[in-house]
PDB file of N, CA and C in Angstrom:
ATOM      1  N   UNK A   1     112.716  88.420  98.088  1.00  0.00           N
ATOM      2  CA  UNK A   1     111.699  87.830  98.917  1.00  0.00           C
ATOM      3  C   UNK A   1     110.349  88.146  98.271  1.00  0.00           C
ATOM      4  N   UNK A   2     109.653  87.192  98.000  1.00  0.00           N
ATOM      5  CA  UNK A   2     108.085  87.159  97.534  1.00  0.00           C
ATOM      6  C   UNK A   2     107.011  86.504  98.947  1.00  0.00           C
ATOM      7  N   UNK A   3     105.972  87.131  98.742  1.00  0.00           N
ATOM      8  CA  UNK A   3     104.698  86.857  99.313  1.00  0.00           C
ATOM      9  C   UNK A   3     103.852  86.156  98.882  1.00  0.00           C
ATOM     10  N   UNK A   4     103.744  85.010  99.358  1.00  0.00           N
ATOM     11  CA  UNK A   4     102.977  84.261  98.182  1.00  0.00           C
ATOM     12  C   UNK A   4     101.395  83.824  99.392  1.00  0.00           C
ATOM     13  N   UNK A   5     100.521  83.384  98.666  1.00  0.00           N
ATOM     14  CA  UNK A   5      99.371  82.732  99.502  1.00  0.00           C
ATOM     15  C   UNK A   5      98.924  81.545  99.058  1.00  0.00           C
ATOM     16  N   UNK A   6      99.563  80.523  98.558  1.00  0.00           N
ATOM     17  CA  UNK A   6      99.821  79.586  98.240  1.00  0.00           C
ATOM     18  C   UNK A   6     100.910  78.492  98.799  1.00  0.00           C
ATOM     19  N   UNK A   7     100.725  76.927  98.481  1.00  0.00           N
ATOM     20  CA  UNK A   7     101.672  76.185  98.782  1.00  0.00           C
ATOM     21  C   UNK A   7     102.856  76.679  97.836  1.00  0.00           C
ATOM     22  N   UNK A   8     102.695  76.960  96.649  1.00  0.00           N
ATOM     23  CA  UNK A   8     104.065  77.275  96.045  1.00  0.00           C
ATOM     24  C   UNK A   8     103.681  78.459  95.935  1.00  0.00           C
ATOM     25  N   UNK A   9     105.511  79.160  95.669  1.00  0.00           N
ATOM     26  CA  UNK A   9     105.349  80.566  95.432  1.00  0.00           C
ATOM     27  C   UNK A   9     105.033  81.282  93.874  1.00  0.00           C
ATOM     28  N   UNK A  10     104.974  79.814  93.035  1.00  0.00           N
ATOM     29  CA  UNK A  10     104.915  80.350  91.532  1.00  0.00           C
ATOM     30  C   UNK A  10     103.431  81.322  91.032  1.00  0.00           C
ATOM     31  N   UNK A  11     102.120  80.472  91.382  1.00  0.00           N
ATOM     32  CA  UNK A  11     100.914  80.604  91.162  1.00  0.00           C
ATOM     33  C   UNK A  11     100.216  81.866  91.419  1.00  0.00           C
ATOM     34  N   UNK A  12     100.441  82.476  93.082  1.00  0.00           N
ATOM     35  CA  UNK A  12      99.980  83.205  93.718  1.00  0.00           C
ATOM     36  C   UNK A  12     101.415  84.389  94.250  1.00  0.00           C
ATOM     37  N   UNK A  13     102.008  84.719  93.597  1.00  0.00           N
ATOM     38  CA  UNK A  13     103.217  85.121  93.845  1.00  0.00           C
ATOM     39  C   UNK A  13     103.618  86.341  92.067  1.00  0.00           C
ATOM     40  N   UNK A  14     104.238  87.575  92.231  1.00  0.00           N
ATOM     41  CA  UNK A  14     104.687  87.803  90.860  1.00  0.00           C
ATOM     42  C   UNK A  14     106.599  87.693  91.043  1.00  0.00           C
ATOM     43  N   UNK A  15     107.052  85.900  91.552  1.00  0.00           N
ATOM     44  CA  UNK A  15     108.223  85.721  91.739  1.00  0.00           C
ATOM     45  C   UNK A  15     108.878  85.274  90.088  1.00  0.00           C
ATOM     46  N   UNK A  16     108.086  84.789  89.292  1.00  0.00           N
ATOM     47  CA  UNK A  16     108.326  84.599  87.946  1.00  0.00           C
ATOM     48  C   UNK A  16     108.857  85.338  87.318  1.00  0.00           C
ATOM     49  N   UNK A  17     107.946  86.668  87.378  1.00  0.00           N
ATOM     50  CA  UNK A  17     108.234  88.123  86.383  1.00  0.00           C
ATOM     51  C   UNK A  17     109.455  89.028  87.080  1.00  0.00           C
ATOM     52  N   UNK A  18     109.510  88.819  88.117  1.00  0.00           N
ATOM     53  CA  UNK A  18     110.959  89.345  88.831  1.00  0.00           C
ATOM     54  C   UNK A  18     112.176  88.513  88.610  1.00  0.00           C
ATOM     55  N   UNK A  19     111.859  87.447  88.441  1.00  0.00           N
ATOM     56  CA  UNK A  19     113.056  86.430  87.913  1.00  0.00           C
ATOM     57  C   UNK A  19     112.986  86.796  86.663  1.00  0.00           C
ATOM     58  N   UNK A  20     112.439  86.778  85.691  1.00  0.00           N
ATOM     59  CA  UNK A  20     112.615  86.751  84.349  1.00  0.00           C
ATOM     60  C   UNK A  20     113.259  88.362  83.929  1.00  0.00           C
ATOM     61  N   UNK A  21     112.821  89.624  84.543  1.00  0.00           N
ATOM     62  CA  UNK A  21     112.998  90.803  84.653  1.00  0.00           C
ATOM     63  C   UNK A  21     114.586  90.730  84.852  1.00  0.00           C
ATOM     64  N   UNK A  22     114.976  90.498  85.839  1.00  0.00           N
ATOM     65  CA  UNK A  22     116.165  90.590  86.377  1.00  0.00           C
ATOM     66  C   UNK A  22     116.925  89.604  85.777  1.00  0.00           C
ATOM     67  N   UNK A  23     116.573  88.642  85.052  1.00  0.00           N
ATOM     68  CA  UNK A  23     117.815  88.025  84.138  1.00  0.00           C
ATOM     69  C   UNK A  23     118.385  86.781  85.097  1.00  0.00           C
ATOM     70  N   UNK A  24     117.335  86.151  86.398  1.00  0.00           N
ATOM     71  CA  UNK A  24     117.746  85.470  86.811  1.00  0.00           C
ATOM     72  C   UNK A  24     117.526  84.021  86.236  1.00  0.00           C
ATOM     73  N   UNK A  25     118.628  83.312  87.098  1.00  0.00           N
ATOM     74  CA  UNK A  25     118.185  81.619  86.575  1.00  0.00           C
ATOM     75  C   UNK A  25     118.561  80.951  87.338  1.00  0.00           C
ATOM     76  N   UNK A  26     118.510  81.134  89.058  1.00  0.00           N
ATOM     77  CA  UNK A  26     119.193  80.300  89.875  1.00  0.00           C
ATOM     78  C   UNK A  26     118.225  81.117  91.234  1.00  0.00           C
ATOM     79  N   UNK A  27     117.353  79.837  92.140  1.00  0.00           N
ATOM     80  CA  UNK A  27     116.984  81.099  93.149  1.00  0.00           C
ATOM     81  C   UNK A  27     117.135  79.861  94.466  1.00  0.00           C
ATOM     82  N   UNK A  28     117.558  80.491  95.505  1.00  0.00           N
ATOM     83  CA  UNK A  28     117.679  79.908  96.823  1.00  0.00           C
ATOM     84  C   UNK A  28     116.267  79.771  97.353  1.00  0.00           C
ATOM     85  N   UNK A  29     115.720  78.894  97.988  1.00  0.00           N
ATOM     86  CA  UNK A  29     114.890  78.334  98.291  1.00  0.00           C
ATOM     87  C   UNK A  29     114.425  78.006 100.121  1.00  0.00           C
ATOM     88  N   UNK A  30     114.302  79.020 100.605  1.00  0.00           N
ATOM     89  CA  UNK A  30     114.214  78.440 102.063  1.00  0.00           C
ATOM     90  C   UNK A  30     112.502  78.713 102.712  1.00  0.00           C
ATOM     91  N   UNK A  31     112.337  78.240 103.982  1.00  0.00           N
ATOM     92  CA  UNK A  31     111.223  78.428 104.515  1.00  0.00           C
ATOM     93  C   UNK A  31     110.590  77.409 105.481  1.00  0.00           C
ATOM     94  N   UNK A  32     109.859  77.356 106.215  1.00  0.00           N
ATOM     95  CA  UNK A  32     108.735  76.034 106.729  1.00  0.00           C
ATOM     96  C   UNK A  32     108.444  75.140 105.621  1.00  0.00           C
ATOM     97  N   UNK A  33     107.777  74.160 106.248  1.00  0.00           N
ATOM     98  CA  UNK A  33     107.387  73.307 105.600  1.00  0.00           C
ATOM     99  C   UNK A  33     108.106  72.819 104.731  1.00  0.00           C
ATOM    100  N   UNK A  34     109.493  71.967 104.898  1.00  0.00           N
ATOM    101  CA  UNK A  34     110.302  71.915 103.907  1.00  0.00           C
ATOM    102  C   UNK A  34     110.095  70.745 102.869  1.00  0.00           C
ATOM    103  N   UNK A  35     108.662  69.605 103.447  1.00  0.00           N
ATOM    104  CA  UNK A  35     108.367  68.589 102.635  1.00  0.00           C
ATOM    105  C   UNK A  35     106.749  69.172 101.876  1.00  0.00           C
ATOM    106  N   UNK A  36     106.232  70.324 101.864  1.00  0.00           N
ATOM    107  CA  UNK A  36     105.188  70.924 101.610  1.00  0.00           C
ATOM    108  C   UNK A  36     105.520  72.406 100.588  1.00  0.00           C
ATOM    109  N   UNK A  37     105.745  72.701 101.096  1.00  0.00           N
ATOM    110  CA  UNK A  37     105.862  74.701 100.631  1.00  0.00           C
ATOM    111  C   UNK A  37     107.712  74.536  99.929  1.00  0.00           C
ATOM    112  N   UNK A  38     108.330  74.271 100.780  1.00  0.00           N
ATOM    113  CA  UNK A  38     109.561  74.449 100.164  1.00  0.00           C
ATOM    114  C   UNK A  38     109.755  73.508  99.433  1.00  0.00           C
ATOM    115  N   UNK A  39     109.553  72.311  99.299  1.00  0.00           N
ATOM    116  CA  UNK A  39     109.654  70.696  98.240  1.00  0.00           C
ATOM    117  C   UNK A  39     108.432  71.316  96.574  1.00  0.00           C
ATOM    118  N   UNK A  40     107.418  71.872  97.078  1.00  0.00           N
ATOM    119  CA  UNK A  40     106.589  72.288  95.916  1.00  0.00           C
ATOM    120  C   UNK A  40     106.990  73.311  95.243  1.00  0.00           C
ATOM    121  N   UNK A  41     107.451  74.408  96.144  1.00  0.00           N
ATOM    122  CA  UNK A  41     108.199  75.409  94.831  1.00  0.00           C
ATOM    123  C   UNK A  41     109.341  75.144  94.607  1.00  0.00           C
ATOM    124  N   UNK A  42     110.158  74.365  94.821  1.00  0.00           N
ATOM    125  CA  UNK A  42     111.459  73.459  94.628  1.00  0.00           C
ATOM    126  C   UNK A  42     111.255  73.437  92.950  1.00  0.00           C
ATOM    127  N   UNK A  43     110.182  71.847  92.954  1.00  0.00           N
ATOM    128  CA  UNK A  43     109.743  70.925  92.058  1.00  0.00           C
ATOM    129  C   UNK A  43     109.285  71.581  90.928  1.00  0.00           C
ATOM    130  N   UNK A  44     108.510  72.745  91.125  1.00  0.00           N
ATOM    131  CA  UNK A  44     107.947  74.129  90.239  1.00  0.00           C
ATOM    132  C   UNK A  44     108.849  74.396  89.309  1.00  0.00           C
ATOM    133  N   UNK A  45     109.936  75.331  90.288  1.00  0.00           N
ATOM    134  CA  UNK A  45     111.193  76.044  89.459  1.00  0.00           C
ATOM    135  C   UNK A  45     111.878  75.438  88.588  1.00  0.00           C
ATOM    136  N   UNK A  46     112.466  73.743  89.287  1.00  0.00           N
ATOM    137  CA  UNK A  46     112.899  72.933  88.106  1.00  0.00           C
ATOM    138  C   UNK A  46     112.408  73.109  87.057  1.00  0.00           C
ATOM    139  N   UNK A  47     110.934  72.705  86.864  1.00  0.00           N
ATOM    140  CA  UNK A  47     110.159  72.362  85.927  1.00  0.00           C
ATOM    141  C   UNK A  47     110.222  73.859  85.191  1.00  0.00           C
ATOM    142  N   UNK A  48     110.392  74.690  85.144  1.00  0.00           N
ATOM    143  CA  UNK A  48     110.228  75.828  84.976  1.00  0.00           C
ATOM    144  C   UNK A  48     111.909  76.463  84.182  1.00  0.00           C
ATOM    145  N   UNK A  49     113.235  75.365  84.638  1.00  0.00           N
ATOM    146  CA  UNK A  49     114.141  76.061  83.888  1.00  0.00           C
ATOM    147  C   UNK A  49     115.023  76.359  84.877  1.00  0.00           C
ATOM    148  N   UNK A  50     114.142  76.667  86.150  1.00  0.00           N
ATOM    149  CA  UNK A  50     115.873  77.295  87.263  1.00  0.00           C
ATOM    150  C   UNK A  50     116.382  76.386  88.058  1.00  0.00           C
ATOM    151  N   UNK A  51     117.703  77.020  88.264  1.00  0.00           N
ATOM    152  CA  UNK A  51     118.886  76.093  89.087  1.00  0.00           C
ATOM    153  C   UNK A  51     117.909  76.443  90.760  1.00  0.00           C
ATOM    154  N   UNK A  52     117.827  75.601  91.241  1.00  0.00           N
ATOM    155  CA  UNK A  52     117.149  75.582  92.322  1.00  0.00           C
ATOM    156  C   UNK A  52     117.881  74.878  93.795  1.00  0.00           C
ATOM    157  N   UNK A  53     118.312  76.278  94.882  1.00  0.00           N
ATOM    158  CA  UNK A  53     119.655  75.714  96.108  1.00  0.00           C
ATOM    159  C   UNK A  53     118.291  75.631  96.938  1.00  0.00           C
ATOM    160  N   UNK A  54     118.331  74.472  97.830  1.00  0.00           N
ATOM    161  CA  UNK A  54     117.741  74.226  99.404  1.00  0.00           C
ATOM    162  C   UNK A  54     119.062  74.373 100.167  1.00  0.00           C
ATOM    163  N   UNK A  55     119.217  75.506 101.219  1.00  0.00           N
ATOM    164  CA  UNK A  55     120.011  75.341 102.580  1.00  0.00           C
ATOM    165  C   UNK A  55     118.921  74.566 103.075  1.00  0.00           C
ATOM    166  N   UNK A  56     119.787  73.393 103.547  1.00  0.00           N
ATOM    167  CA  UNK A  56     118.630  72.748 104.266  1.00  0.00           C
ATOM    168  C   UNK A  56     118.661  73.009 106.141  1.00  0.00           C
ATOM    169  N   UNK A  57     119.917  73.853 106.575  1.00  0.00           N
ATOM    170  CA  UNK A  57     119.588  74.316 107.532  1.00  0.00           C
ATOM    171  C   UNK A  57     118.277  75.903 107.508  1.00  0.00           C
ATOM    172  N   UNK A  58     118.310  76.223 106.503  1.00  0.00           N
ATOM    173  CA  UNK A  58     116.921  77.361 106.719  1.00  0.00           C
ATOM    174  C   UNK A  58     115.655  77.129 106.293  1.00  0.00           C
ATOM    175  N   UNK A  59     115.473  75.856 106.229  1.00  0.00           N
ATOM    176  CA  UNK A  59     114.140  75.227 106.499  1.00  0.00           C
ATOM    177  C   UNK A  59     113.943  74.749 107.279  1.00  0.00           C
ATOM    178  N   UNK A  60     112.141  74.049 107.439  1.00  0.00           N
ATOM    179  CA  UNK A  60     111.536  73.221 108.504  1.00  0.00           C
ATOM    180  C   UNK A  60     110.832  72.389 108.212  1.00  0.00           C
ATOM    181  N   UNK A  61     110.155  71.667 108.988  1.00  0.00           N
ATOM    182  CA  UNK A  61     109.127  70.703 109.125  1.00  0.00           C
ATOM    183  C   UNK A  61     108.597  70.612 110.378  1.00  0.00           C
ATOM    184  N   UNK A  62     107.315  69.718 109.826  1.00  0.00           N
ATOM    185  CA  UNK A  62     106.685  69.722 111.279  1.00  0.00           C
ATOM    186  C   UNK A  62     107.898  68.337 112.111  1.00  0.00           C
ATOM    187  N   UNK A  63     108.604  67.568 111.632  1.00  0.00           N
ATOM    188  CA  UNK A  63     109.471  66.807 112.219  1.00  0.00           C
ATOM    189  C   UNK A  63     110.472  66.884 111.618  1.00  0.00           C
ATOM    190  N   UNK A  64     111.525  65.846 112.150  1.00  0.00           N
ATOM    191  CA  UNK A  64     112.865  65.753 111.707  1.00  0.00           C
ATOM    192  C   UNK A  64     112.930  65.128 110.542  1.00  0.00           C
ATOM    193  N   UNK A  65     112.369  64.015 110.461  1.00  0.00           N
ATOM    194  CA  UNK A  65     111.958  62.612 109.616  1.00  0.00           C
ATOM    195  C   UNK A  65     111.188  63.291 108.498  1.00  0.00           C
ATOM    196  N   UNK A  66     110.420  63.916 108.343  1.00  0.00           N
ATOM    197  CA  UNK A  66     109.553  64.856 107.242  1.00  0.00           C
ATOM    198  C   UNK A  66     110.513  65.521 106.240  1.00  0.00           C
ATOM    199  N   UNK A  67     111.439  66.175 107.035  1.00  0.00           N
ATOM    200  CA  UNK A  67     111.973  67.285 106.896  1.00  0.00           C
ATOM    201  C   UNK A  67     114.048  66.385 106.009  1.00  0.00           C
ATOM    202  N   UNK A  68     114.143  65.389 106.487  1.00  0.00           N
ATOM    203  CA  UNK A  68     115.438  64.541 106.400  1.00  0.00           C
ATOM    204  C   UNK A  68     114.820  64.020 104.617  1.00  0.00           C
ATOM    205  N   UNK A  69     113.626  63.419 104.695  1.00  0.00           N
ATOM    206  CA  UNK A  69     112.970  62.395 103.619  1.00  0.00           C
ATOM    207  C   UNK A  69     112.652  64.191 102.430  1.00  0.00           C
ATOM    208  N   UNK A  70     112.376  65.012 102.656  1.00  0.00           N
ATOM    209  CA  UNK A  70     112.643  65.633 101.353  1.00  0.00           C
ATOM    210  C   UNK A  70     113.587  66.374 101.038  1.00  0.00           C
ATOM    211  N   UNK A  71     114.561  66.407 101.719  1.00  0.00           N
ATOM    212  CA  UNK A  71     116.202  66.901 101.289  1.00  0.00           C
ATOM    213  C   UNK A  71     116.815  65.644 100.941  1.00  0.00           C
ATOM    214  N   UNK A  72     116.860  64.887 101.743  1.00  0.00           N
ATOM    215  CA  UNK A  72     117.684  63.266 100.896  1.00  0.00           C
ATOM    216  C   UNK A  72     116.827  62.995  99.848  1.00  0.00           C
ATOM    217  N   UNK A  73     115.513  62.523  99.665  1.00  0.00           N
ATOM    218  CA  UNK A  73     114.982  61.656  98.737  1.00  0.00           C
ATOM    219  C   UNK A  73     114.275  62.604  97.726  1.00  0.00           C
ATOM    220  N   UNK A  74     113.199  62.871  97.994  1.00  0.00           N
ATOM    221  CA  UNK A  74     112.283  64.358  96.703  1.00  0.00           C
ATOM    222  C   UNK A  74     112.703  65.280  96.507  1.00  0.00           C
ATOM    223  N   UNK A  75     113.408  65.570  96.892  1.00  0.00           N
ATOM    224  CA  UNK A  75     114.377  66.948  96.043  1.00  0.00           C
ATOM    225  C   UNK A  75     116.093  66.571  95.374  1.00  0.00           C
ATOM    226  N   UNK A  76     116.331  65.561  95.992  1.00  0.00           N
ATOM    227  CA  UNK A  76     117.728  64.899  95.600  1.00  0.00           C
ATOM    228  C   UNK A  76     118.065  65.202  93.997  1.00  0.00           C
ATOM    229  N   UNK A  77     117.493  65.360  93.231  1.00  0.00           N
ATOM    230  CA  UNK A  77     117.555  65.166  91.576  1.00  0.00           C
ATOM    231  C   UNK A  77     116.694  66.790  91.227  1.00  0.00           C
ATOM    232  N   UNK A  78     116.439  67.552  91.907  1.00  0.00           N
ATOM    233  CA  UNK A  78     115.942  68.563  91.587  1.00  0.00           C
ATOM    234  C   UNK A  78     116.710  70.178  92.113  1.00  0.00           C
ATOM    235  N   UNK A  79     117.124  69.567  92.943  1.00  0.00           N
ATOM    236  CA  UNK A  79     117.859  71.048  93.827  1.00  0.00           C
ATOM    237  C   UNK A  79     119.015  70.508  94.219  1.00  0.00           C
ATOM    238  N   UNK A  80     119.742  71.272  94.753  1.00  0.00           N
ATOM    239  CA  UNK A  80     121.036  71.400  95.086  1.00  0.00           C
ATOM    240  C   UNK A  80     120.803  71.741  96.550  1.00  0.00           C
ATOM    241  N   UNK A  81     121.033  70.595  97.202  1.00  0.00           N
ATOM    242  CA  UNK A  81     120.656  70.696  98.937  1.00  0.00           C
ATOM    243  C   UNK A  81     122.177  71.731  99.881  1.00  0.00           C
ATOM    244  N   UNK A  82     122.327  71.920 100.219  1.00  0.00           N
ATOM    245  CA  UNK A  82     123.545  72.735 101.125  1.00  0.00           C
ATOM    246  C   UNK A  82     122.811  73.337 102.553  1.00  0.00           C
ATOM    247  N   UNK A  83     124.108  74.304 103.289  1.00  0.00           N
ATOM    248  CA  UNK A  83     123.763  74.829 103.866  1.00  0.00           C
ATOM    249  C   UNK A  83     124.413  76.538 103.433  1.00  0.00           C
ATOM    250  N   UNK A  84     123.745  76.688 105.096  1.00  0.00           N
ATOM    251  CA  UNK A  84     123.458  78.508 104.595  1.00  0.00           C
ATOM    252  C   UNK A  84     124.646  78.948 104.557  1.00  0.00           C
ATOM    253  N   UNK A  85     125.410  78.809 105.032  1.00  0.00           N
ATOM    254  CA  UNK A  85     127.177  78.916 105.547  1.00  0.00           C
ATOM    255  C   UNK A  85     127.916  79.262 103.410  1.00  0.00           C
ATOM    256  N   UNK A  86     127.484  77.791 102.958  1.00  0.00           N
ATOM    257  CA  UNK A  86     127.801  77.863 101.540  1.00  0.00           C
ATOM    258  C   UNK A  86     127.644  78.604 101.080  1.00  0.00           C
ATOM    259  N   UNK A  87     125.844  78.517 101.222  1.00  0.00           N
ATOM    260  CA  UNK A  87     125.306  79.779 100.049  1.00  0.00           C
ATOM    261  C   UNK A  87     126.102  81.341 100.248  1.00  0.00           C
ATOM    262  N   UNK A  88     126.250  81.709 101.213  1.00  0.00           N
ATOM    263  CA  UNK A  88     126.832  82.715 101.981  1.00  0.00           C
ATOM    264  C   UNK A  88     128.237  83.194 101.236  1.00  0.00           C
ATOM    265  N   UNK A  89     128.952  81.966 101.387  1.00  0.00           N
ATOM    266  CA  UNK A  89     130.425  82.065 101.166  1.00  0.00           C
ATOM    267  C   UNK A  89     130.139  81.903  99.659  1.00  0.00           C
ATOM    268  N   UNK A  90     129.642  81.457  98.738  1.00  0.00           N
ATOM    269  CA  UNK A  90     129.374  81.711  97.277  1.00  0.00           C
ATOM    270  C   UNK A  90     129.095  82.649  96.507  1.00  0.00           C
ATOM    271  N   UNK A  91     128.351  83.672  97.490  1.00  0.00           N
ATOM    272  CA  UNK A  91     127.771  84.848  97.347  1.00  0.00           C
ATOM    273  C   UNK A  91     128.348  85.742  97.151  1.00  0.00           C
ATOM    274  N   UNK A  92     129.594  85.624  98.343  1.00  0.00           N
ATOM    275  CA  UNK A  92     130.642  86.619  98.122  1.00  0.00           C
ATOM    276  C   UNK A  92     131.571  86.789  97.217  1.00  0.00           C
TER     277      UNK A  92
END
């Protein structure tokens, strides 16, 4: 978990250097704002090299329709949409 004060967590965040430290290349992705904050550091990480999961049950939006249009459509080709149940059972 990073703290970021930013729309994405890359900029304002040291989530980079803990990924790179630790030898990661795959990071789960949840939070509010799932067509804002979670769709932008989504789009980031791609660009950046990592395998990038949305549970799209542990996000939000301010609506349903907000929130439906960037798990089906703007993130479709960038992340790997699921739910938390998966990630969970993958983990183990």
């Amino acid at each position: 978990m990073v703290e970021k004060m930013s729309m994405s967590a890359w900029d304002t965040s040291r989530l980079e250097a803990y990924l790179h430290h630790g030898g990661r290349d795959t990071i789960i992705n949840t939070g509010s704002w799932t067509n804002m904050s979670v769709e932008h550091t989504t789009r980031t990480g791609a660009d950046k090299g990592f395998r990038m999961v949305v549970p799209e049950n542990a996000c939000s939006a301010r609506n349903h329709d907000w929130h439906r249009a960037s798990i089906n459509y703007a993130m479709q080709d960038i992340a790997t949409a699921t739910k938390v149940g998966t990630v969970i059972a993958a983990l183990r």
